[in-house]
Protein backbone atom coordinates (compact mmCIF):
# COMPACT_ATOMS: atom_id res chain seq x y z
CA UNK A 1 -17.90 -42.12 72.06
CA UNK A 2 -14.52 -41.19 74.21
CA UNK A 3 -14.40 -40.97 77.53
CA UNK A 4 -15.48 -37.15 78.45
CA UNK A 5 -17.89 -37.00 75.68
CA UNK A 6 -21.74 -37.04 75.63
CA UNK A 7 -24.31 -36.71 73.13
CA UNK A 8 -26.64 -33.47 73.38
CA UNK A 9 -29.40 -31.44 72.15
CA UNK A 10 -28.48 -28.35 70.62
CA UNK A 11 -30.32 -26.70 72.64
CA UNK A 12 -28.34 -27.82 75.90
CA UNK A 13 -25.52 -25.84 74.76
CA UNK A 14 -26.45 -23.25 72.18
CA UNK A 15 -29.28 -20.93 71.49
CA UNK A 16 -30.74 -21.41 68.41
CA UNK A 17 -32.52 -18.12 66.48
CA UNK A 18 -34.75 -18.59 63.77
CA UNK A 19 -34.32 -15.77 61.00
CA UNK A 20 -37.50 -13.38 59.89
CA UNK A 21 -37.23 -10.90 56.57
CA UNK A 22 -37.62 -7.56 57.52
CA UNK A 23 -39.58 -5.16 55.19
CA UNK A 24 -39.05 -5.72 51.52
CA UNK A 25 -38.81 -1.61 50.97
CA UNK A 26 -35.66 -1.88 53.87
CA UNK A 27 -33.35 -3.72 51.45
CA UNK A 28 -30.63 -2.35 49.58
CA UNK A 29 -27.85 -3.05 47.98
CA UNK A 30 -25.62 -0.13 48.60
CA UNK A 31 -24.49 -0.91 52.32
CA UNK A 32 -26.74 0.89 54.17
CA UNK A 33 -27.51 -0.09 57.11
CA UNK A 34 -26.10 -3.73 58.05
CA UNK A 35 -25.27 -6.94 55.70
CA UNK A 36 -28.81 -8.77 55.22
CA UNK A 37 -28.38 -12.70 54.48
CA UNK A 38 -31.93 -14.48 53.29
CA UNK A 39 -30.70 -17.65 52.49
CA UNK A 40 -27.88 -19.95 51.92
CA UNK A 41 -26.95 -18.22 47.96
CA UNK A 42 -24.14 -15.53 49.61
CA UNK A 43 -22.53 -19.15 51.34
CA UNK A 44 -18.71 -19.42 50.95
CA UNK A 45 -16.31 -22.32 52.11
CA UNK A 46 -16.80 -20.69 55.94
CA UNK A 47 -17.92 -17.27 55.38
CA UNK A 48 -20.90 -15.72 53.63
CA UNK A 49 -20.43 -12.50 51.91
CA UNK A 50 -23.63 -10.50 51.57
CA UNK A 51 -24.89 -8.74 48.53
CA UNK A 52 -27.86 -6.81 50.23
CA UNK A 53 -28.25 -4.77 53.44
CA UNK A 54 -31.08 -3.84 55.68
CA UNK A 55 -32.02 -0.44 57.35
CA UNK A 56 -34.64 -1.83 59.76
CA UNK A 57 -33.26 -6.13 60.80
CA UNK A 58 -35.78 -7.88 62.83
CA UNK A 59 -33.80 -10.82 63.61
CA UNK A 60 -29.75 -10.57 64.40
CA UNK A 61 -26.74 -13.21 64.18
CA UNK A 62 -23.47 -12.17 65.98
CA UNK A 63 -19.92 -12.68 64.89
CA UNK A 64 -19.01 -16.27 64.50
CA UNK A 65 -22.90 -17.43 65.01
CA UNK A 66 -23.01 -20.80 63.08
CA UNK A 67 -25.50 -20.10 59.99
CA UNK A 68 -27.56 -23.16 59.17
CA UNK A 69 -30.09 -22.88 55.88
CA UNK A 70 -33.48 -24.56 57.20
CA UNK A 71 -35.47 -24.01 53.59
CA UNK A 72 -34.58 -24.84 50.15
CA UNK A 73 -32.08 -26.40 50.84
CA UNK A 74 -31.90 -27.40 54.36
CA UNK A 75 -28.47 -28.30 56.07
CA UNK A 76 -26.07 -26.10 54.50
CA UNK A 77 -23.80 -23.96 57.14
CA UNK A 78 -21.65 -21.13 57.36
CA UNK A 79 -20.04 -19.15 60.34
CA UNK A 80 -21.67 -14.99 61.01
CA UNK A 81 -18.72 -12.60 59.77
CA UNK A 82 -20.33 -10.14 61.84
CA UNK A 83 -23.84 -8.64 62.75
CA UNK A 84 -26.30 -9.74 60.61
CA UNK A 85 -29.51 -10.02 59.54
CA UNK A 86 -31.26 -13.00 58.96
CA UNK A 87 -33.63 -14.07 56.97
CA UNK A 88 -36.57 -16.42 57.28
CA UNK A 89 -34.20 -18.76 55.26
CA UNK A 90 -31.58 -19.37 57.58
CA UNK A 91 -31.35 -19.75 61.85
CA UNK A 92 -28.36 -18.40 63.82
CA UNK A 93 -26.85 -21.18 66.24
CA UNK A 94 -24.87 -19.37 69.18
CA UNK A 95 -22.70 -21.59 70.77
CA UNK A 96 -22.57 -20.88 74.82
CA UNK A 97 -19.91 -21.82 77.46
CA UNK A 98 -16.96 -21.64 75.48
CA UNK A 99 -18.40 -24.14 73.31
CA UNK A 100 -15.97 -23.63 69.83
CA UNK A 101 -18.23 -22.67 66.93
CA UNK A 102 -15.93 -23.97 63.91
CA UNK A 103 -16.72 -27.27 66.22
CA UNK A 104 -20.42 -26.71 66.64
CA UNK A 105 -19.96 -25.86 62.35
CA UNK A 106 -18.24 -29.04 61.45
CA UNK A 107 -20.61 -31.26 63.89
CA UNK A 108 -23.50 -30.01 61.83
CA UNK A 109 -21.50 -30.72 58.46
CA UNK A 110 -20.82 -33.83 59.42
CA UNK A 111 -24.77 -34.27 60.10
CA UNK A 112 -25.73 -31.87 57.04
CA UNK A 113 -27.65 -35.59 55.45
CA UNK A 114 -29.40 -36.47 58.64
CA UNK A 115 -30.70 -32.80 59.19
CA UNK A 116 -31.74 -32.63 55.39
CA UNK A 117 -33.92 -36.12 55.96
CA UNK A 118 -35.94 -34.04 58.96
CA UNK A 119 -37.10 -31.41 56.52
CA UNK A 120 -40.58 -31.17 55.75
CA UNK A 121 -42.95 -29.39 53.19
CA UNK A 122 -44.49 -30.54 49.80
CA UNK A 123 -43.14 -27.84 47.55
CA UNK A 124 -39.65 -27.97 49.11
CA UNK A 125 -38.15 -29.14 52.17
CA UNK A 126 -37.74 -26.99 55.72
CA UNK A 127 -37.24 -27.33 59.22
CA UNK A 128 -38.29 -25.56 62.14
CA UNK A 129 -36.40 -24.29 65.06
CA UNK A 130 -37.96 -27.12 67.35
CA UNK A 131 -36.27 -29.87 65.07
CA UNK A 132 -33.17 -27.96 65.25
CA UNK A 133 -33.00 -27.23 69.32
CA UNK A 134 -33.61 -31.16 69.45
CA UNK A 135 -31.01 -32.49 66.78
CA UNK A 136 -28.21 -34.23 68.75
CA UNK A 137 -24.68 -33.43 68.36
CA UNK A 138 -21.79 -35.11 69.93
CA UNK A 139 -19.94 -32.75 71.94
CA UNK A 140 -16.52 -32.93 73.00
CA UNK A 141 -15.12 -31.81 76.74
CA UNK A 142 -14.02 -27.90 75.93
CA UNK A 143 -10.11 -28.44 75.71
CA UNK A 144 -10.36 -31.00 73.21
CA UNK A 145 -12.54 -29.24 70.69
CA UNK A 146 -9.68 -26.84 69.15
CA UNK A 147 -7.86 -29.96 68.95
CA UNK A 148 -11.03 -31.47 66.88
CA UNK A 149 -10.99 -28.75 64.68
CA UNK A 150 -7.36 -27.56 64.35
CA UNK A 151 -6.95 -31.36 62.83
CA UNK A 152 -10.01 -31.13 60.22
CA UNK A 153 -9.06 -27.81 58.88
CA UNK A 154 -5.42 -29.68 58.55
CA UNK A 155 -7.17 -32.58 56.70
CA UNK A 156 -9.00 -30.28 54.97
CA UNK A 157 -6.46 -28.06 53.29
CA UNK A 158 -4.67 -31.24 52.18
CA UNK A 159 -7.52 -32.29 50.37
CA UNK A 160 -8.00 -28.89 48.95
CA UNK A 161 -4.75 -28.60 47.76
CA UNK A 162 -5.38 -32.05 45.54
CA UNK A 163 -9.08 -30.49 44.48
CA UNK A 164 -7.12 -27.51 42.96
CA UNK A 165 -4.67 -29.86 41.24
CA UNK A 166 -7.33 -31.72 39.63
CA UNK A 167 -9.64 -28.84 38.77
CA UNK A 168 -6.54 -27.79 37.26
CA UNK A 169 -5.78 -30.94 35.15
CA UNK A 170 -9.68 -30.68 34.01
CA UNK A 171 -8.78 -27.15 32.77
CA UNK A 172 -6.25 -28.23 31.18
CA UNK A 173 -7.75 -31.49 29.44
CA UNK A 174 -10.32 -28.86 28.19
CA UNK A 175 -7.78 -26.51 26.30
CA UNK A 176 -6.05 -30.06 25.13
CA UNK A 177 -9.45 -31.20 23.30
CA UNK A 178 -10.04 -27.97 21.92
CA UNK A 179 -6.73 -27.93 20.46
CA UNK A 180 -6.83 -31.09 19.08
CA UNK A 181 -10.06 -30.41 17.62
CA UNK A 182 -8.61 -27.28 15.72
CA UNK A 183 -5.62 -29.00 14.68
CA UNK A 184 -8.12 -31.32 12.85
CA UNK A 185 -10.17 -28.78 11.52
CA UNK A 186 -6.63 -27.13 10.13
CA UNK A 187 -4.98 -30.10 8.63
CA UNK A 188 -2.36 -30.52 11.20
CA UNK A 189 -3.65 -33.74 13.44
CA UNK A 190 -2.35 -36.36 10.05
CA UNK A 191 0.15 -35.84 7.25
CA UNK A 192 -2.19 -34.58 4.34
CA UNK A 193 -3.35 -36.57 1.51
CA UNK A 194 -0.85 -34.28 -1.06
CA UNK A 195 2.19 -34.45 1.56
CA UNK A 196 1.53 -38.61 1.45
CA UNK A 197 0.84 -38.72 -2.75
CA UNK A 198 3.88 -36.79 -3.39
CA UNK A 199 6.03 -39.51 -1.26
CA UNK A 200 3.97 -42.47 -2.83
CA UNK A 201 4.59 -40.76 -6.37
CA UNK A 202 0.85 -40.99 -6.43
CA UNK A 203 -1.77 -39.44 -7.51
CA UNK A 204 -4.95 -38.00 -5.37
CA UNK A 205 -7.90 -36.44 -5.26
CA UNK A 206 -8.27 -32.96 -4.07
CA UNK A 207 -11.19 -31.88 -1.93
CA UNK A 208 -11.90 -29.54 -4.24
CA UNK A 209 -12.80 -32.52 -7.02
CA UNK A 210 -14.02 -34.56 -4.70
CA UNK A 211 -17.02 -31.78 -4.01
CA UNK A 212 -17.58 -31.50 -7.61
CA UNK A 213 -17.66 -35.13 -8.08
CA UNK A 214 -19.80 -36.58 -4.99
CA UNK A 215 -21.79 -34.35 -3.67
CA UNK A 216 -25.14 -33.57 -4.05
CA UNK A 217 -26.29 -30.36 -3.19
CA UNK A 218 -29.52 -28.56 -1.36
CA UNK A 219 -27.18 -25.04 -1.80
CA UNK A 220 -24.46 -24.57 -4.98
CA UNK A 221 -21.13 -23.62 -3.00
CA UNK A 222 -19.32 -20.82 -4.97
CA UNK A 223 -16.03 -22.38 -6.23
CA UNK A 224 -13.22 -22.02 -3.63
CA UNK A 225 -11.92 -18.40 -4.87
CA UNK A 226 -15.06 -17.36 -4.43
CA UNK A 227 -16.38 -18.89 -1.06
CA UNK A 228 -16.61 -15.76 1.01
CA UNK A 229 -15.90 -17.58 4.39
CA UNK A 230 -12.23 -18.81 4.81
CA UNK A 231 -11.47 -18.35 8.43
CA UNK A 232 -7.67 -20.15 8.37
CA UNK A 233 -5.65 -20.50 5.92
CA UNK A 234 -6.32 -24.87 4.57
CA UNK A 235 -3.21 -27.62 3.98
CA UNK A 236 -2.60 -28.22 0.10
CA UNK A 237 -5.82 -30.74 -1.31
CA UNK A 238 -8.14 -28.75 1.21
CA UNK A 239 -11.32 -26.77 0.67
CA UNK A 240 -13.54 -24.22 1.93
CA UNK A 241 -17.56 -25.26 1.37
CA UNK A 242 -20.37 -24.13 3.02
CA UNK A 243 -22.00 -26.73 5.23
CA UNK A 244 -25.30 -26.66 3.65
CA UNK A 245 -23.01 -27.76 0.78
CA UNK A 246 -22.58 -31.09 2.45
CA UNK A 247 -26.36 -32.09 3.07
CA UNK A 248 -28.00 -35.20 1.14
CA UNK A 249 -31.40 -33.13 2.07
CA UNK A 250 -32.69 -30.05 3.49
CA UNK A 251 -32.28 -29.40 7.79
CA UNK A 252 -35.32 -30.22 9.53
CA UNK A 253 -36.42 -29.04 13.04
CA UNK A 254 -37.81 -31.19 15.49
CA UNK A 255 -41.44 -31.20 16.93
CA UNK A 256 -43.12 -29.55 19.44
CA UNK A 257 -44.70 -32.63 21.44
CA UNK A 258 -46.57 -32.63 25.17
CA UNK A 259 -45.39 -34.92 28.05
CA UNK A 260 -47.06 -37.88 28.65
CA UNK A 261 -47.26 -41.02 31.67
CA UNK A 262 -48.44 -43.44 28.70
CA UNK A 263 -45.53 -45.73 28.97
CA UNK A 264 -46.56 -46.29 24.92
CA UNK A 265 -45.85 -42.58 24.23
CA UNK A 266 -43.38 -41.65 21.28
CA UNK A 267 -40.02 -41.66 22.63
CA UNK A 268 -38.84 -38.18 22.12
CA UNK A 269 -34.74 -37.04 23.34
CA UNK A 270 -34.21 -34.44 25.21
CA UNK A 271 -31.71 -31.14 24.94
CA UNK A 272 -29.61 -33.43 27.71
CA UNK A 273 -29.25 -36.17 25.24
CA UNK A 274 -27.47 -33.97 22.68
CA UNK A 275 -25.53 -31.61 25.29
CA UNK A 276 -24.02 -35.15 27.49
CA UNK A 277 -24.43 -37.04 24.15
CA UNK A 278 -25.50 -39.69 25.82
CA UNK A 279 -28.61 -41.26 23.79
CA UNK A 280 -29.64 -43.46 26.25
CA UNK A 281 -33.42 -43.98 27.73
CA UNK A 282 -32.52 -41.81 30.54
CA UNK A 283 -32.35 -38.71 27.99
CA UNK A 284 -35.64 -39.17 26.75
CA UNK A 285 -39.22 -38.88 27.66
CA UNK A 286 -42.47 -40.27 26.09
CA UNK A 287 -44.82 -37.55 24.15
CA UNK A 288 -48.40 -37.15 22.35
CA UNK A 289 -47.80 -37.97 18.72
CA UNK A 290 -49.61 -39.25 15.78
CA UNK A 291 -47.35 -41.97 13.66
CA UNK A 292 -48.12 -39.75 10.37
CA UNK A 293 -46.87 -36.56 12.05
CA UNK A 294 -43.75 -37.72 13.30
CA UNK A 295 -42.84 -40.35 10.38
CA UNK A 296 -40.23 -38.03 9.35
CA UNK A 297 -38.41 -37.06 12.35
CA UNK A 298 -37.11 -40.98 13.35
CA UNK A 299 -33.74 -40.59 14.19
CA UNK A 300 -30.67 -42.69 12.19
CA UNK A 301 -26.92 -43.33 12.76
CA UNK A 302 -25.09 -40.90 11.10
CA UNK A 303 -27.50 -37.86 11.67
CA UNK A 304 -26.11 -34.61 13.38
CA UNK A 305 -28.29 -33.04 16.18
CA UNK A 306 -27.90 -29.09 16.61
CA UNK A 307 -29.47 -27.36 19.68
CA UNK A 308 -30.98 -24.70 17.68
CA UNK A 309 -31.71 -23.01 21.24
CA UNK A 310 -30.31 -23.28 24.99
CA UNK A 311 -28.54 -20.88 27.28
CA UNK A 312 -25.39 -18.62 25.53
CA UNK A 313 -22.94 -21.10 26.39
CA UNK A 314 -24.47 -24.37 24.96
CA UNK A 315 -26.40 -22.65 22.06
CA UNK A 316 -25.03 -24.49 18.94
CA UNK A 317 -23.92 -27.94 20.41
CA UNK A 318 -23.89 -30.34 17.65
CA UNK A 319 -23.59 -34.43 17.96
CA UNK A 320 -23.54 -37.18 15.61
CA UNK A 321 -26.25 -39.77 16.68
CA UNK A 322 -24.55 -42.83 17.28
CA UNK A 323 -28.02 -44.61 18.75
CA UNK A 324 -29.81 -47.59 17.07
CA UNK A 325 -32.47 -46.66 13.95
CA UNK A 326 -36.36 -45.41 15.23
CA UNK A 327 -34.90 -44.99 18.62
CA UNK A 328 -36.61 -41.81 19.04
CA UNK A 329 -38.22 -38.66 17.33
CA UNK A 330 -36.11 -35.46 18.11
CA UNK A 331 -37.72 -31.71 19.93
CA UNK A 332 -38.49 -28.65 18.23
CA UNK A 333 -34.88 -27.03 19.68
CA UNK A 334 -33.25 -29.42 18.02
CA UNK A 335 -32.30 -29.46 13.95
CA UNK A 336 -31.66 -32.66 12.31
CA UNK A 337 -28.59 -32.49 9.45
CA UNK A 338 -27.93 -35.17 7.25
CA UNK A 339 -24.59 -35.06 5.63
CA UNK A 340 -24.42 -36.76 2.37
CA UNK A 341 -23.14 -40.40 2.79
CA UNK A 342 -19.68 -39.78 0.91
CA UNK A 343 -18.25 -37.50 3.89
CA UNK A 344 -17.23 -38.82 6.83
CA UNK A 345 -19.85 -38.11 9.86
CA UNK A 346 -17.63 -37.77 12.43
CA UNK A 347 -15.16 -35.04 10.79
CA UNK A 348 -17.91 -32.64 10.56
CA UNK A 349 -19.35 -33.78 14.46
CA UNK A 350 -15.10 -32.71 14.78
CA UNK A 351 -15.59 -29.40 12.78
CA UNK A 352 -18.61 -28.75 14.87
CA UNK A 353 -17.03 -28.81 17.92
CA UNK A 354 -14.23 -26.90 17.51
CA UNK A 355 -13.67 -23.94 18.55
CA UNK A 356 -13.85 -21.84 15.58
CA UNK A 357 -17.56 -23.31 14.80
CA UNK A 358 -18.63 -22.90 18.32
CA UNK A 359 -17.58 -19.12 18.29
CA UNK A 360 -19.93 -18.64 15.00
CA UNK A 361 -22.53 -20.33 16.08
CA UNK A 362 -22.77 -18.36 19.28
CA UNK A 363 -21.75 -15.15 17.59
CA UNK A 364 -25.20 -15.41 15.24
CA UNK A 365 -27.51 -16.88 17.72
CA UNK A 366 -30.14 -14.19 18.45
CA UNK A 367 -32.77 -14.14 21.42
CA UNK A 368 -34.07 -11.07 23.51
CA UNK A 369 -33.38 -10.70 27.22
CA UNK A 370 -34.65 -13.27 29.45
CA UNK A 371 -35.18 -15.69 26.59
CA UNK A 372 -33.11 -18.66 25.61
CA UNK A 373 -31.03 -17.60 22.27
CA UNK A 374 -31.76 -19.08 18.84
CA UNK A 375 -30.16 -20.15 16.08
CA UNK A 376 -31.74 -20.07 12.31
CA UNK A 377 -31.35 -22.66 9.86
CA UNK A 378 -29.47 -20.34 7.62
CA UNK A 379 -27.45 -19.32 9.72
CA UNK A 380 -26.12 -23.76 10.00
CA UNK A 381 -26.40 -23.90 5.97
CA UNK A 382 -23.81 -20.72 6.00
CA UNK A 383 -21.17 -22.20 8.06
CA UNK A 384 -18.05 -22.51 6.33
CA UNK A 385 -16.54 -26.02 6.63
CA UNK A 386 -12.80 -27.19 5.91
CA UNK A 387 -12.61 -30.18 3.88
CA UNK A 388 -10.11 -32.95 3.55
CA UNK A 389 -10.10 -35.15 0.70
CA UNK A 390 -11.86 -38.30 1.64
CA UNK A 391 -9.03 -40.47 2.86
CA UNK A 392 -7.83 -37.88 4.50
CA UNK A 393 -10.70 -37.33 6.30
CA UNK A 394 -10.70 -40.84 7.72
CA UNK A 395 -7.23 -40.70 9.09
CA UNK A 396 -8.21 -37.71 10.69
CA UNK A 397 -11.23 -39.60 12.02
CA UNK A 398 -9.21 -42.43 13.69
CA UNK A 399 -6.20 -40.19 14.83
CA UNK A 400 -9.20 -38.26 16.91
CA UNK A 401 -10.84 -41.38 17.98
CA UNK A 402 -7.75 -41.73 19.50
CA UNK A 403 -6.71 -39.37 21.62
CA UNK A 404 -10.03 -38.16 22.51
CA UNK A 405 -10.30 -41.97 23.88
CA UNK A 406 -7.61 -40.82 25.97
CA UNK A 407 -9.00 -36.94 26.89
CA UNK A 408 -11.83 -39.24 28.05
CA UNK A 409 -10.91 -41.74 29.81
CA UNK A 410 -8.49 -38.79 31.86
CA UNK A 411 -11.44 -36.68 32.83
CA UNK A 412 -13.10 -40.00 34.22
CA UNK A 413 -10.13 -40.37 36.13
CA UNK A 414 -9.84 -36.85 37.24
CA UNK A 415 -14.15 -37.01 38.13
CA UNK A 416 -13.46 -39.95 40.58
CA UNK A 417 -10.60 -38.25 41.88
CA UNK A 418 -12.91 -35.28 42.90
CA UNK A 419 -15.86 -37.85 44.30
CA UNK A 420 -13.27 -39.67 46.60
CA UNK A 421 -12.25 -36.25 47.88
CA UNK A 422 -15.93 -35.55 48.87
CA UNK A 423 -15.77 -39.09 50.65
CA UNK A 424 -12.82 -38.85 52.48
CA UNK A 425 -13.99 -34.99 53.39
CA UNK A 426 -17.16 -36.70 54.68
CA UNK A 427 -14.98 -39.50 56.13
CA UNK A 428 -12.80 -37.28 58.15
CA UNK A 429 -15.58 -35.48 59.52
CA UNK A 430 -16.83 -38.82 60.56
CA UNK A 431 -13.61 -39.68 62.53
CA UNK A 432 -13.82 -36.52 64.26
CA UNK A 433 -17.13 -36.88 65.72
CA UNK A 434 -16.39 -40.24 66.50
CA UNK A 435 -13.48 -39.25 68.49
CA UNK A 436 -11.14 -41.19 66.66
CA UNK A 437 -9.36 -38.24 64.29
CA UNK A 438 -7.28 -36.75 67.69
CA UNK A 439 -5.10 -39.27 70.32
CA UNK A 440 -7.92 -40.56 72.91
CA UNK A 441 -6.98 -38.28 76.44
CA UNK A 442 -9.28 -38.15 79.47
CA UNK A 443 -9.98 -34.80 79.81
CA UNK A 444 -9.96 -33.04 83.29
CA UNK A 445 -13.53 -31.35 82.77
CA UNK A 446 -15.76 -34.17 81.44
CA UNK A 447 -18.71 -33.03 78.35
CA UNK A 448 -21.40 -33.34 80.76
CA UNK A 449 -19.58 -31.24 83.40
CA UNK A 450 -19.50 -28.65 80.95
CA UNK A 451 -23.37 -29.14 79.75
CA UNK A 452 -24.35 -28.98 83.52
CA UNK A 453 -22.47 -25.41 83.82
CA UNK A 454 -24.09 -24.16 81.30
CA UNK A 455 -27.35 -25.46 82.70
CA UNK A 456 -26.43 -23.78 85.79
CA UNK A 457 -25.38 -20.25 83.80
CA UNK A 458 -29.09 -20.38 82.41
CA UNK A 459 -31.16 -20.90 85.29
CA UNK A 460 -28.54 -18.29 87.12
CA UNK A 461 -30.15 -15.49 84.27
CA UNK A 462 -33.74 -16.86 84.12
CA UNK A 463 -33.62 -16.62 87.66
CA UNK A 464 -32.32 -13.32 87.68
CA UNK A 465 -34.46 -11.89 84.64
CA UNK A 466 -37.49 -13.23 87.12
CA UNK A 467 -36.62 -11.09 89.29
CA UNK A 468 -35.69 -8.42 87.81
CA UNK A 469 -39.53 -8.79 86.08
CA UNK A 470 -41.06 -9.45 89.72
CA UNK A 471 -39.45 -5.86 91.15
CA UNK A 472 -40.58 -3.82 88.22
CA UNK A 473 -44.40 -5.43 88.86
CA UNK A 474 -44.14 -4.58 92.54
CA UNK A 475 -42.82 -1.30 92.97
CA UNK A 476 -44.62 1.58 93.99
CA UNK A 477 -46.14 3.82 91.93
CA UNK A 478 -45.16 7.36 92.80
CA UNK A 479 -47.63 9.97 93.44
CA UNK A 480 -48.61 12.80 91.33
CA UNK A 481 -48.43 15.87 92.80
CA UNK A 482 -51.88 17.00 94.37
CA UNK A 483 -52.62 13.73 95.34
């Protein structure tokens, strides 16, 4: 460390308060009373901002008290906008002695990892307010601190400003992939098979023969002026079918299948394997089955997975399986399609994706409150689907390959650019602490000068609290009257 600095105990230099929930029947959530914080969930980037109040606190934290979570999680911080209450879920750190609290906030950020590792407790992790007075912190001599932390938050909002920008970019590369996803879906990603034949002085076949011609059907589509779904107008050669119109075979859920350590279990994917589509060991787990009940559900390149059921936003994710043959056996919230062999896999994985299918899907899945939505096979087999004719479709295919390559390998970009902010956050913090982030300058009031003062202002109050305690012990009683 610098000259001037020393390494300390919190509880040297701060008094630590440990929170404790008041009566349940004193909460409220219509500001009565004063703000009420029970955990770390109300956290901001430096202030909290409460959601309940309390009529009757127990345990208080005072304007610019650093707020430190000590359960579930343990570490995160936060500076007191005001009085408070706390709950049993957070302590209240009161710097004393002029100590700075945004520096007393940022020296605990910058040991948020170490303070997490001291947490205890088999269900999840907590510390108590022993562990906390003890944790060491190294603390600056008083005029250098708003130096300290004049120079992070500098740091900081530079790095903030380039978080924005990215989170921007992501935004953006979102709204990009959707749109390139409709314009597939509408015919306007590839010149059209009739657009090319008429400049080749060619014939071609329509979508509308090709259906007639090579697909076999578990549903009869009605003929294209009849389909009752047409959601955008289709280019010239295009047609309107329903999706069920496409299948080789009937859709198929998955099976319900328990957990189990037998590293010989049947692999089984998981809802994470379909939503990342990444097929990949990591998204699976090993389950009871027997051979003859699950013969049927062994997965194969060129199926389509549908998550039949999952929260309102990912309800209806589809993927093409792109994994090797008998990898794995696929859930019960899952619902196998097979397309038949003469369309192209990927166009329809396209179709499923954009946002036009999404928005149906979504729109029909039902579920009751508190439960997971669900989607019904019929509701899949009714879907209406735009179809190319067949070379068509594969132009499409490799035009998307293409720039979704790109989308991809952009968000990667953008994703590392967000993870090397975190580091060089962590990093400056790290500088600071080390006394390295400000020019070195021997202070004229050493650390330790300042610790022993505040030593000094403590015994000065427990000595005077003593006696205060002592007088009201001694004095006489008065005497009734009569006596």
């Amino acid at each position: 460390m610098p000259p001037g600095w020393v390494s300390a105990p919190l509880k040297d230099f701060c008094q630590v308060i440990q929170g404790q929930s008041p009566p349940g029947h004193t909460y409220n959530n219509t500001g009565q009373g004063i703000p009420f914080l029970q955990g770390k969930t109300e956290f901001g980037p430096i202030y909290p901002t409460p959601i309940k109040w309390c009529t009757s606190p127990t345990k208080l934290a005072e304007a610019d008290d650093v707020l430190i979570s000590i359960r579930a999680p343990v570490g995160p911080t936060n500076l007191s906008p005001g009085r408070i209450c706390i709950g049993r879920g957070l302590a209240a750190i009161r710097p004393l002695g002029g100590v700075s609290p945004k520096y007393v906030l940022y020296a605990l950020r910058n040991e948020e990892g170490a303070i997490a590792q001291r947490g205890t407790g088999s269900t999840f992790g907590a510390i108590g307010g022993h562990v906390l007075r003890e944790h060491q912190v190294h603390l600056a001599p008083l005029p250098q601190q708003p130096q300290i932390v004049a120079e992070i938050e500098k740091q900081f909002a530079r790095l903030d400003a380039g978080v924005v920008a990215l989170n921007r970019a992501i935004l953006n590369l979102r709204r990009y992939r959707s749109s390139v996803l409709m314009a597939a879906c509408e015919g306007r990603l590839v010149p059209s098979e009739a657009e090319i034949a008429r400049f080749e002085g060619r014939d071609y076949e329509d979508a509308e023969s090709f259906v007639k011609r090579a697909l076999t059907r578990t549903t009869n589509p009605e003929p294209e002026d009849e389909f009752p779904l047409r959601p955008f107008p289709v280019p010239e050669g295009w047609t309107w079918v329903s999706f069920g119109a496409l299948l080789r075979e009937p859709l198929r859920n998955g099976r319900s299948t328990k957990r189990t350590d037998d590293p010989n279990g049947v692999r089984t994917l998981t809802l994470t394997a379909v939503t990342e589509g990444d097929f990949s060991e990591s998204n699976t787990k090993r389950t009871r089955a027997k051979p003859e009940e699950v013969e049927e559900l062994w997965l194969q390149p060129g199926d389509i997975l549908i998550e039949r059921s999952n929260t309102p936003y990912l309800v209806g994710t589809a993927r093409l399986y792109r994994g090797p043959p008998n990898f794995a056996i696929f859930p019960d919230l899952l619902i196998r399609a097979r397309v038949s062999l003469e369309i192209e896999g990927p166009f329809i994985e396209a179709v499923l994706h954009s946002s036009y299918a999404r928005n149906y899907l979504r729109r029909h899945a039902q579920g009751i409150a508190g439960h997971m939505p669900k989607i019904s096979q019929e509701v899949i087999v009714d879907l209406p689907v735009p179809l190319p004719p067949l070379a068509e479709q594969r132009r499409i295919v490799t035009e998307l390959e293409r720039q979704l390559s790109v989308i991809s390998k952009l968000e990667i970009m953008i994703r590392d650019g967000t993870e090397r902010a975190d580091l060089l956050r962590a990093s400056i913090l790290k500088s600071a602490f080390e006394g390295r982030l400000i020019p070195p300058d021997l202070p004229d009031e050493s650390a330790a000068v300042l610790l022993a003062r505040i030593r000094e202002a403590k015994r000065s109050m427990r000595d005077t609290t003593s006696a205060r305690h002592r007088a009201l012990i001694t004095k006489p009683r008065r005497r009734r009257r009569g006596q």
